[in-house]
Protein backbone atom coordinates (compact mmCIF):
# COMPACT_ATOMS: atom_id res chain seq x y z
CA UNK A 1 88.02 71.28 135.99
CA UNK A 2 87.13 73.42 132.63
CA UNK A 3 84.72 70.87 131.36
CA UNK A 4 82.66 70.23 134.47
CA UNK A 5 82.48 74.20 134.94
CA UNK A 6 81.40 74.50 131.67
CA UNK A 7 78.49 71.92 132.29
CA UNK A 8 77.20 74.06 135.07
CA UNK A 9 77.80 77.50 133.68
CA UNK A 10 75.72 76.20 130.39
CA UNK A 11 72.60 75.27 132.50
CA UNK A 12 72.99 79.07 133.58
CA UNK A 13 71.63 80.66 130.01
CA UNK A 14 68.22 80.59 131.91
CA UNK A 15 68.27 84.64 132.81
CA UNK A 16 66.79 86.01 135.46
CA UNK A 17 63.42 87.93 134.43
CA UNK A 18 63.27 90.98 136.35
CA UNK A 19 59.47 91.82 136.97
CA UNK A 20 58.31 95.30 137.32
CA UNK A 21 54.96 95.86 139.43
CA UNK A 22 53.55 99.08 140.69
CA UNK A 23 53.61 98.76 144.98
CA UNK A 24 53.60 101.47 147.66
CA UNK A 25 56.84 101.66 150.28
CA UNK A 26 56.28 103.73 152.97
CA UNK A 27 59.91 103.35 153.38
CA UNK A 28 60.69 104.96 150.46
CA UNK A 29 59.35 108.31 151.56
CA UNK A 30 57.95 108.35 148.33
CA UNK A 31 54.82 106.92 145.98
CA UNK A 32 55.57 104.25 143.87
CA UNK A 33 52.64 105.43 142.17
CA UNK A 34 53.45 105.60 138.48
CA UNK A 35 56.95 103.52 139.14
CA UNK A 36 57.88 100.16 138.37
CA UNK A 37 59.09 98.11 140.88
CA UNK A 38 62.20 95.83 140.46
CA UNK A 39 61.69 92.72 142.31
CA UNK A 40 64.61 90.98 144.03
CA UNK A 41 64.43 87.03 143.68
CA UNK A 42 66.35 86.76 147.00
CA UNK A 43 68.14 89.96 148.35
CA UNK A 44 65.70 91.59 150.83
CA UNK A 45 67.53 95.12 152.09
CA UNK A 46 67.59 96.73 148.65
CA UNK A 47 64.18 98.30 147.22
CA UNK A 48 64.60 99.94 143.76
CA UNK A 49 61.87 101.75 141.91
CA UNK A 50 61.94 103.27 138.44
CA UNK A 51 60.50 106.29 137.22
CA UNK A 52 60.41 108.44 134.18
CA UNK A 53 63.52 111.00 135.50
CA UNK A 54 65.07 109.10 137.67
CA UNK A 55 65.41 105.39 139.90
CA UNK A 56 64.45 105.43 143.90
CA UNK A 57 66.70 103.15 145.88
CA UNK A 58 66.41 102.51 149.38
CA UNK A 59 69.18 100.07 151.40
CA UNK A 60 67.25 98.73 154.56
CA UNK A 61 69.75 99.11 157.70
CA UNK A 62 70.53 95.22 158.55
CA UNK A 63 71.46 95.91 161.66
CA UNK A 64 68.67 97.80 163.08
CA UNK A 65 65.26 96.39 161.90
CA UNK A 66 62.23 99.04 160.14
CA UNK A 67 64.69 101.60 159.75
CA UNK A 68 66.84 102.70 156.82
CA UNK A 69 70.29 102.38 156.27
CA UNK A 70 70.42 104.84 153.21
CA UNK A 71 68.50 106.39 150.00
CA UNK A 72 69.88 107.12 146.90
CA UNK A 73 68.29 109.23 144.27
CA UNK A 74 70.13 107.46 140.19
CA UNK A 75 69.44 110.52 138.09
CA UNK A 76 70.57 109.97 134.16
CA UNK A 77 73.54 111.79 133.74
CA UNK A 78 72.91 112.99 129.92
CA UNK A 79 69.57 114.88 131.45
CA UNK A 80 68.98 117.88 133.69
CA UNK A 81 68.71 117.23 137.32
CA UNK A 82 64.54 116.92 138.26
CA UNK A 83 63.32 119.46 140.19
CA UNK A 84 61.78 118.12 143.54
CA UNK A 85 63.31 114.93 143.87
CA UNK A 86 62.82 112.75 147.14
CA UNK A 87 65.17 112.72 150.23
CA UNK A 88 68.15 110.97 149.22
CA UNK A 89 71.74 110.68 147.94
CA UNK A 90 71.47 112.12 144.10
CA UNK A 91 74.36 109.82 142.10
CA UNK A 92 74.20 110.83 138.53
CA UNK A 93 74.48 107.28 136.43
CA UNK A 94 76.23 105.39 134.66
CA UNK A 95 78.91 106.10 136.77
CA UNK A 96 82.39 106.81 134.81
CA UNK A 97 84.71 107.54 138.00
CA UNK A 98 84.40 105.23 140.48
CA UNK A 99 86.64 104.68 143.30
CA UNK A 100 86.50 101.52 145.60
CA UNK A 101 86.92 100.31 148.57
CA UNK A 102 86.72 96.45 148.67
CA UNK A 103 88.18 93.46 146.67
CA UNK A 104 84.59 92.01 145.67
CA UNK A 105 83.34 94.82 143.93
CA UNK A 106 86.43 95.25 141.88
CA UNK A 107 86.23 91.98 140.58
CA UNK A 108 82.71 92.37 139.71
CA UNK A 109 83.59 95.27 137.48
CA UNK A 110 85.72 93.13 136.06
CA UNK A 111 83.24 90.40 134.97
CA UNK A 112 80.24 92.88 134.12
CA UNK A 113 82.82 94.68 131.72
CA UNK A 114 82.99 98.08 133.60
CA UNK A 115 86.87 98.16 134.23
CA UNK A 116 87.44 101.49 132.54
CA UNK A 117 84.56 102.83 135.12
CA UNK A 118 87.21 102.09 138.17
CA UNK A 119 89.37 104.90 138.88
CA UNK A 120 90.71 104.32 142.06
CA UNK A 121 90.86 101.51 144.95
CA UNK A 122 91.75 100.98 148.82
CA UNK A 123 93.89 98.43 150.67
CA UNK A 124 95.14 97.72 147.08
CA UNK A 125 97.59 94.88 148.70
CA UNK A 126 94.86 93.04 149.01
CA UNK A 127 93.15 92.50 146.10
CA UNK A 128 94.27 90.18 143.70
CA UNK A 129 92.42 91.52 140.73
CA UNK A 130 94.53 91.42 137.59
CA UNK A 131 93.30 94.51 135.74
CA UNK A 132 93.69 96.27 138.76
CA UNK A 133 97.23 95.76 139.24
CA UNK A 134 98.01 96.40 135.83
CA UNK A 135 95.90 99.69 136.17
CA UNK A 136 97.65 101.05 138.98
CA UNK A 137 101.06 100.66 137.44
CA UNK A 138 99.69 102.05 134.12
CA UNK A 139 98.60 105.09 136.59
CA UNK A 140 94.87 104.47 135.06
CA UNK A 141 93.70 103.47 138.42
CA UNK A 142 95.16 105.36 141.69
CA UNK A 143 96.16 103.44 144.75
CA UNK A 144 94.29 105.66 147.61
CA UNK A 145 95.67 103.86 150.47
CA UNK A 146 94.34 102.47 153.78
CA UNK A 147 90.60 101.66 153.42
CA UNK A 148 91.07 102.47 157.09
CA UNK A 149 92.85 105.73 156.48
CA UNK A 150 92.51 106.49 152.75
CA UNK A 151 94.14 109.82 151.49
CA UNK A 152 91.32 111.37 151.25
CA UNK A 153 93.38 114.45 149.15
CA UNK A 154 94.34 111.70 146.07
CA UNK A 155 90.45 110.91 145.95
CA UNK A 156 89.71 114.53 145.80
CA UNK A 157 92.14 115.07 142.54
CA UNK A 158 90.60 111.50 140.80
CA UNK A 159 86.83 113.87 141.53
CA UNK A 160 85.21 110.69 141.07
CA UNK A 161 81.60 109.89 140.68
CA UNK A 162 80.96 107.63 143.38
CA UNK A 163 82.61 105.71 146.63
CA UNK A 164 81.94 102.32 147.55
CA UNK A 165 82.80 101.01 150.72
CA UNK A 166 81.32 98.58 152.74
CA UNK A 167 79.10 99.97 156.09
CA UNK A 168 79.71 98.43 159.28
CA UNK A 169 77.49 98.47 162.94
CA UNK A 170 78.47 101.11 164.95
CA UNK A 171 80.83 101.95 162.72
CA UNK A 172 80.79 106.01 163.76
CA UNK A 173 80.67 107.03 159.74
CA UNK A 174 83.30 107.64 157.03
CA UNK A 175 85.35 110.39 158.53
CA UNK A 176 86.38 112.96 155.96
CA UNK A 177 85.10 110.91 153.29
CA UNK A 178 81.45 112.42 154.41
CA UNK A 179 82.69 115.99 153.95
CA UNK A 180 84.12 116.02 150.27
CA UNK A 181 80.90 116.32 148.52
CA UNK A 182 81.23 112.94 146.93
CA UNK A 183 78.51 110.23 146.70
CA UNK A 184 79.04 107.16 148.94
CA UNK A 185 77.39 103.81 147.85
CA UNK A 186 77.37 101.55 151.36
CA UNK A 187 77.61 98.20 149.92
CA UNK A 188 75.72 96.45 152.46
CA UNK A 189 75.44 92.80 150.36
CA UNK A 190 77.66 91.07 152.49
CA UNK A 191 74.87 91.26 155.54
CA UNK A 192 72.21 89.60 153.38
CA UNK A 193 71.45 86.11 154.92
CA UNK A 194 71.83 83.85 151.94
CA UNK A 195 74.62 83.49 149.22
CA UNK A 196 72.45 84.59 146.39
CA UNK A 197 70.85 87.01 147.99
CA UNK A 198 74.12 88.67 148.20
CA UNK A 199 75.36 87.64 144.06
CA UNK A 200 71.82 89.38 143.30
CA UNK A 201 73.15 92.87 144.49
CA UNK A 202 75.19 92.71 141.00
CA UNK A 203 71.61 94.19 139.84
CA UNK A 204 71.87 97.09 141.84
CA UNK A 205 75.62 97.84 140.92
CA UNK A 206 74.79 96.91 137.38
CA UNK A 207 71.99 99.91 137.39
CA UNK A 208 74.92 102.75 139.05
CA UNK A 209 77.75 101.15 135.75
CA UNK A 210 75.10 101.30 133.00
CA UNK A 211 75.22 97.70 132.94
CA UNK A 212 71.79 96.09 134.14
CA UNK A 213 72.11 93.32 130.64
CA UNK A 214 75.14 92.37 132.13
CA UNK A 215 73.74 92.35 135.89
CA UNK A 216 70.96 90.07 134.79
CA UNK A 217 72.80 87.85 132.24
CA UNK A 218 75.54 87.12 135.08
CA UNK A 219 72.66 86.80 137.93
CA UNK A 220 71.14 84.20 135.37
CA UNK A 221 74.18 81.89 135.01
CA UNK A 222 74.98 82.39 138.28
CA UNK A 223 71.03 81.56 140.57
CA UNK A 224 70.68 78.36 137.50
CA UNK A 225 74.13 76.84 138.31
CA UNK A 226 73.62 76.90 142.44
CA UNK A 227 70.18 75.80 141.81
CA UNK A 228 71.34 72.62 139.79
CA UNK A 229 74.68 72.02 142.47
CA UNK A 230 71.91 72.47 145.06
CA UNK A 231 70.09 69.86 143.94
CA UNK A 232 72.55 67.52 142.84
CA UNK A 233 73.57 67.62 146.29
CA UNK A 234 70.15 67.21 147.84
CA UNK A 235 70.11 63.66 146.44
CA UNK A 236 73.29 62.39 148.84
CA UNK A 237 71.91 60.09 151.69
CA UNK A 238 75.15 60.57 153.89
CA UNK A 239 75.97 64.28 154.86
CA UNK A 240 79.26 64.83 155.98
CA UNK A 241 79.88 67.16 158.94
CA UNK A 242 81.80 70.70 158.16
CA UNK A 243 83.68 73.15 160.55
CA UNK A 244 84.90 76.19 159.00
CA UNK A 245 87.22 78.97 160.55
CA UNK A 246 89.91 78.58 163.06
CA UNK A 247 91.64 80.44 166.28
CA UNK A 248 91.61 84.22 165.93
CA UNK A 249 93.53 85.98 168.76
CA UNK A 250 91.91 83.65 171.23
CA UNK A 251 88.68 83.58 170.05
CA UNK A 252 86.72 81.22 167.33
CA UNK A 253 84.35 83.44 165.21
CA UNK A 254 82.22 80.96 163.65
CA UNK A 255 79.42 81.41 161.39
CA UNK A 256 75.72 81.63 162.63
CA UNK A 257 72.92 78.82 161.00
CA UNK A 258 71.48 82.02 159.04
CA UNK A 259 74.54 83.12 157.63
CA UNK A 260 74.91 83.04 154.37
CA UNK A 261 78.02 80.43 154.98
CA UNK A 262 75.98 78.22 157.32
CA UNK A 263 73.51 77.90 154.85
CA UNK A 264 75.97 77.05 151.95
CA UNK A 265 77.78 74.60 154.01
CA UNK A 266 73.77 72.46 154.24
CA UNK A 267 72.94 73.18 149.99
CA UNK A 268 76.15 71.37 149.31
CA UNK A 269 74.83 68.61 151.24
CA UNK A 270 76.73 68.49 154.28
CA UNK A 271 75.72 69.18 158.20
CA UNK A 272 77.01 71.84 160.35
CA UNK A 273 76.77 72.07 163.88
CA UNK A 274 75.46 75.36 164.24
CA UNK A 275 72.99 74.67 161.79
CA UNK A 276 69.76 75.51 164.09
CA UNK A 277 71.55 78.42 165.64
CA UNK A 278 69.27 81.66 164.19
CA UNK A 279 72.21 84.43 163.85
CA UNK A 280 73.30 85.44 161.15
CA UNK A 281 76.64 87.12 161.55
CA UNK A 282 79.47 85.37 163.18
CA UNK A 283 79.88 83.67 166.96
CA UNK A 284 82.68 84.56 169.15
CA UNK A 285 83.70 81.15 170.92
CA UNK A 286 86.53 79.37 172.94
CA UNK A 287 88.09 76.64 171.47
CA UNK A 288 86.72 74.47 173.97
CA UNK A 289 82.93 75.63 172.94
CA UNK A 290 83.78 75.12 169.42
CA UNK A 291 85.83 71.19 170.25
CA UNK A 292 82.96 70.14 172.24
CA UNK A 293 80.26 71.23 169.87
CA UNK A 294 82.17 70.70 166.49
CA UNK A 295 85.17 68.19 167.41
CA UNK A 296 84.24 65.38 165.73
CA UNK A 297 83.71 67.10 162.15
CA UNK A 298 84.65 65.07 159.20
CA UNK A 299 85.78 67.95 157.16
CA UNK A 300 87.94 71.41 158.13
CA UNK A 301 88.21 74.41 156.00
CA UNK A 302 89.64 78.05 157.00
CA UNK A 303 90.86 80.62 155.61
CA UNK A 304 94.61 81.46 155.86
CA UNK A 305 97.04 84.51 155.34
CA UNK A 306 100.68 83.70 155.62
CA UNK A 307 103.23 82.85 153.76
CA UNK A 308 104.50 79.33 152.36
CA UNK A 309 102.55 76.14 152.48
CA UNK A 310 100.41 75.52 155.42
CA UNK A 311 101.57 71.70 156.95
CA UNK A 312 99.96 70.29 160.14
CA UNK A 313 103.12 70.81 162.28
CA UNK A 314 102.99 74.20 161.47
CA UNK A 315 99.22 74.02 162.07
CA UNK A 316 99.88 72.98 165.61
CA UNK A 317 102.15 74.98 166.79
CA UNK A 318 100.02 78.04 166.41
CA UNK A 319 97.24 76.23 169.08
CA UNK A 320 98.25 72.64 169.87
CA UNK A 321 94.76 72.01 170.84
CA UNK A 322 93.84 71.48 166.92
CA UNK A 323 95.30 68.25 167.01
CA UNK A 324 91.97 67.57 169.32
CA UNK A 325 89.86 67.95 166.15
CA UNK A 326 88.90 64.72 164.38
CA UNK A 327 89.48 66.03 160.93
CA UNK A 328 92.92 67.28 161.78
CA UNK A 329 93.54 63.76 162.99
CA UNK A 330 92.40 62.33 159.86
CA UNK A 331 94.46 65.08 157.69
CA UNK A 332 90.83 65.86 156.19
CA UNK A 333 91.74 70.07 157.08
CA UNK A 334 92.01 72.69 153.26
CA UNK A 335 92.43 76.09 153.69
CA UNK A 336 92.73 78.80 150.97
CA UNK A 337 95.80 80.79 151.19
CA UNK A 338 94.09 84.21 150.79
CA UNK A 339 97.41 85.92 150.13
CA UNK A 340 97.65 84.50 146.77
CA UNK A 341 93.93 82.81 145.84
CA UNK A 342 91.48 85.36 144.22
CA UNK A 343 88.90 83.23 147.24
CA UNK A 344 87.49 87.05 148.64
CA UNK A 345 87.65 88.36 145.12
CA UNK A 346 85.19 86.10 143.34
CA UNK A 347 83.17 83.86 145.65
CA UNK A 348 80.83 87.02 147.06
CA UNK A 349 79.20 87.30 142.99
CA UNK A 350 79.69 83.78 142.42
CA UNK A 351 78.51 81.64 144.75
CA UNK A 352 78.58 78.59 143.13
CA UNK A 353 82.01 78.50 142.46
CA UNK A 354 81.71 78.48 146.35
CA UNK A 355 79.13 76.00 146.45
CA UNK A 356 81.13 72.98 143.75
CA UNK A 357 84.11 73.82 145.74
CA UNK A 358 82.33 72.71 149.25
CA UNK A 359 80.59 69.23 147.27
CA UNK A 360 84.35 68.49 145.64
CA UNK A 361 85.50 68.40 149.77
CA UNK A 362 82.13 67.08 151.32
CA UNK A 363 81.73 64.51 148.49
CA UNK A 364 84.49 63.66 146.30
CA UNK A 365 83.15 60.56 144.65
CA UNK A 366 80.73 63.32 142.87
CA UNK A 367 83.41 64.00 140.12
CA UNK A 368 82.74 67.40 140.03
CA UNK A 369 86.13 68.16 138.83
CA UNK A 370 89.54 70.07 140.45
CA UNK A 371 89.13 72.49 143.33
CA UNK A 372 89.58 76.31 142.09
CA UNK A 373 90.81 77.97 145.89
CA UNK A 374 91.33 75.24 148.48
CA UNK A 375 94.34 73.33 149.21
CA UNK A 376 95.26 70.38 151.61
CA UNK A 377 97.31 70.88 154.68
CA UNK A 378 100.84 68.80 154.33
């Protein structure tokens, strides 16, 4: 498994070159007149534009098309604050107290070297980060509850720089978090439509540590080594079919041909039923919807959250029905047990990882190596 990651991650010394144009944004509220531009290579909600005092961000609202979902103002902390700066969130950067809200992010820190920035985390039982754990029983890093219901009064005492949480539709706002004078990053990556559009918000979050060389060294390894899997897998005459996800309270939430996951599931070359479907968020379907239109798939993958090893007995007594799907009848079914697999941790920034893990199961003769997060049902 080492050696053929190794192959991959050495095609990735190709960096990303991050252009900088002069453009207007009427979005931006702002002139981009005398600012430089960073160009995305794939992410298309974030727009950031450097100037001499300080760096214009604006985070498109994915759910609501033309508008904007926030603006943020990154002002150099070892200078005075501008006068007249635009509308906008003011976060004064690098940021040395951050507190955090989701698993991703935290491992991110991790691999762009800004764990001493991270100062305090949500919903810490489920994040299988190493440094974090150790940091919250060294007391470096505070455990601030429910990302639901975080105390609110140990984030206060931390005074940290910055919040990141994750923004949701409809979501009615952060609560109290909103009223403790405290800027709040909404990490918004996970609605971009492709994997690497996603990985390439490490640039943004790179710019709020003080870590853009980082940002773009990882981004480098990580766009070159997809690119090459992509390919590799372009060259397979026979696709095999994929279903992902399983039974949620009744319902099937499957992933829509523009999500980010339907599109992975086609670059490692396999097929996926809702490939010409044009959402992309999940579907909510019966299990009859999803047996009639994806029964027959040669491969099954879900996620899974209990404890012990998953077997198919087990398997069907939580919905008998599954034994309906071909691939359960063919013991062809993985699923990464998310309770102790670092799967939600690291696959968000590294997508390829994601990506080898999908060819190993769609096309095993490849020899790409061991898988890293999925295991077989018994």
């Amino acid at each position: 498994m080492k050696a053929s990651r190794k192959v991959f991650l050495l095609i990735g010394w190709l960096l990303s070159i991050v252009a900088t144009i002069a453009c207007g944004d009427k979005r931006h509220n702002v002139t981009s007149e005398g600012g430089d531009t960073l160009l995305f290579k794939y992410a298309s909600l974030p727009h950031i534009v450097r100037y001499p005092q300080y760096t214009y961000v604006t985070i498109d609202n994915p759910w609501k098309k033309g508008s904007v979902l926030h603006r943020y103002v990154l002002v150099d902390k070892n200078q005075p604050l501008p006068d007249h700066l635009p509308a906008g969130t003011v976060i004064r950067t690098p940021i040395e107290k951050a507190v955090v809200f989701t698993s991703a992010h935290c491992q991110l820190m991790s691999w762009l070297n800004a764990e001493k920035q991270l100062t305090g985390v949500a919903d810490l039982k489920y994040i299988l980060v190493d440094f974090v754990k150790e940091g919250v029983n060294s007391g470096h890093i505070i455990d601030c509850g429910d990302g639901m219901n975080p105390v609110v009064e140990k984030i206060i005492d931390i005074q940290p720089d910055l919040l990141m949480v994750s923004p949701f539709e409809n979501s009615g706002g952060y609560g109290r978090l909103e009223d403790i004078d405290i800027p709040l990053m909404e990490c918004a990556d996970y609605m971009e439509n492709s994997a690497l559009a996603r990985a390439e918000w490490m640039k943004l979050y790179g710019l709020l540590w003080g870590k853009t060389v980082e940002a773009d060294s990882l981004f480098g390894i990580v766009d070159s080594s997809y690119v090459a899997l992509k390919q590799m897998a372009q060259q397979i005459p026979h696709k095999t079919s994929l279903l992902t996800e399983k039974l949620t309270g009744g319902t099937w939430y499957v992933p829509g041909g523009e999500s980010s996951v339907g599109k992975l599931i086609i670059d490692a070359g396999g097929t996926y039923p809702w490939k010409d479907d044009r959402h992309s968020g999940s579907l909510a379907m019966t299990f009859e919807t999803v047996l009639d239109k994806a029964g027959d798939s040669e491969v099954w993958l879900f996620n899974y959250y209990g404890s012990g090893s998953l077997t198919y007995n087990r398997l069907a007594s939580e919905y008998d029905g599954y034994r309906q799907i071909k691939a359960f009848q063919k013991k062809s079914t993985w699923y990464v047990d998310t309770q102790n697999v670092p799967y939600f941790e690291e696959v968000s920034f590294r997508p390829d990882f994601l990506l080898r893990e999908y060819m190993i199961l769609l096309h095993p003769d490849l020899g790409l190596g061991e898988l890293k997060y999925y295991a077989p049902v018994k």
